[in-house]
Protein backbone atom coordinates (compact mmCIF):
# COMPACT_ATOMS: atom_id res chain seq x y z
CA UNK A 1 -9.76 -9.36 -2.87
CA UNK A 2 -8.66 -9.67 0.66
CA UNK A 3 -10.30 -11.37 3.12
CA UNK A 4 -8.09 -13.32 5.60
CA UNK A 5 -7.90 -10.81 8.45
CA UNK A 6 -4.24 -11.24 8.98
CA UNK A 7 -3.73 -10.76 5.09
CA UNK A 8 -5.33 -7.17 5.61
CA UNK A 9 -3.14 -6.17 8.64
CA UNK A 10 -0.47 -6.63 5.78
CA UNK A 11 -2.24 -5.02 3.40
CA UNK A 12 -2.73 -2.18 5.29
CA UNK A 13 0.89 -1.89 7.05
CA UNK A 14 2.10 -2.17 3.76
CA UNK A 15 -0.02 0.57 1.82
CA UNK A 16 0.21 3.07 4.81
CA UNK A 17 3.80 2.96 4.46
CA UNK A 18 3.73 3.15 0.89
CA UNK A 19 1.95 6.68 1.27
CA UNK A 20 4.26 7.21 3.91
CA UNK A 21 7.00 7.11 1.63
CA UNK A 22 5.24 8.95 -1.17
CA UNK A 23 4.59 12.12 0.59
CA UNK A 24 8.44 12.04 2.00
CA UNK A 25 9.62 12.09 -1.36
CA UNK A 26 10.31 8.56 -2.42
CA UNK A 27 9.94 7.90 -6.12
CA UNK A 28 8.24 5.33 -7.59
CA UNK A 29 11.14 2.77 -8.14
CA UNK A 30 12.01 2.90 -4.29
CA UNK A 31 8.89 2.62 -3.15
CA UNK A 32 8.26 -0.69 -5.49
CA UNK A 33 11.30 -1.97 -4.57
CA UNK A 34 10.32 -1.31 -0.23
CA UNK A 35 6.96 -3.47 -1.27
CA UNK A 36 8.98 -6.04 -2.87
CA UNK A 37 10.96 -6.32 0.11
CA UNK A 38 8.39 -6.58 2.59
CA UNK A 39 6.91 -9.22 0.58
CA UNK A 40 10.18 -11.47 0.18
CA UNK A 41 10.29 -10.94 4.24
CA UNK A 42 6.96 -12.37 4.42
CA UNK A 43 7.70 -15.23 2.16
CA UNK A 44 10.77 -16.14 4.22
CA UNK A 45 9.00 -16.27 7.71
CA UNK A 46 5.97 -18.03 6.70
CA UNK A 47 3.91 -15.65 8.20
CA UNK A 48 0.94 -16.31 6.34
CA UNK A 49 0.40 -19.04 3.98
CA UNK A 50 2.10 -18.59 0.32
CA UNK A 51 -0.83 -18.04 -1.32
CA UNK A 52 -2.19 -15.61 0.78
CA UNK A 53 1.24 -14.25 0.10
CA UNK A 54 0.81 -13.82 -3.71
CA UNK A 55 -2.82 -12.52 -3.41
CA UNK A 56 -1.36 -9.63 -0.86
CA UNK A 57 1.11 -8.93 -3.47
CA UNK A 58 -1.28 -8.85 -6.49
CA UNK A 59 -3.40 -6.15 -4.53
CA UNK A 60 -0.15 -4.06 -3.47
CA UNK A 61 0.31 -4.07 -7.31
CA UNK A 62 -2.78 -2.70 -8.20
CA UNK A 63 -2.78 0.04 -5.07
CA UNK A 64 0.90 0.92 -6.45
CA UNK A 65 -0.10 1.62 -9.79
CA UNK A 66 -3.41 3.29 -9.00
CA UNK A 67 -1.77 7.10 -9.00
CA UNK A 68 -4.31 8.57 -7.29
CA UNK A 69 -3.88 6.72 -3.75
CA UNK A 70 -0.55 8.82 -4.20
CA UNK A 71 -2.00 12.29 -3.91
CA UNK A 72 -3.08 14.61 -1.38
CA UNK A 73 -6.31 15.82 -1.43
CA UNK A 74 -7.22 19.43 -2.21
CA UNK A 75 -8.80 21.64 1.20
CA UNK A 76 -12.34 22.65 0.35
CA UNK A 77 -13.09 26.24 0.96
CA UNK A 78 -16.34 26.86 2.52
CA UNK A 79 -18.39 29.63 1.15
CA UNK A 80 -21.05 31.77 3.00
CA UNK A 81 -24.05 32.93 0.56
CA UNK A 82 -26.12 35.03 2.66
């Protein structure tokens, strides 16, 4: 779990573009590989410290695999009984 506020900026820039990706048509593979990436180019300019690095990564993991942060939700119809 997250809780170094700059950590979560990451967290969140990272899984918003993730979904981004997703609903543009990106497969799986390319959007694990965009993570990856943006990791590495956090690890490079020491923008947070390293470990802070690896805990960010384990929760991008976890969001990545979790399918359903992946699909759209389904419109609920409202229904008048009178």
């Amino acid at each position: 779990m997250l809780q170094d506020p700059e950590s979560i900026r990451y967290y969140q820039k990272i899984t918003d573009a993730m979904v981004d990706l997703s609903r543009r048509g990106y497969h799986f593979e390319e959007i694990r590989l965009y993570m990856e990436g943006y990791i590495s180019s956090l690890h490079h300019s020491n923008a947070i410290q390293p470990y802070l690095i690896h805990r960010l990564e384990d929760d991008c993991y976890k969001f990545l695999r979790d399918s359903s942060n992946f699909h759209e939700p389904m419109p609920q119809v409202e229904t008048d009984f009178y």
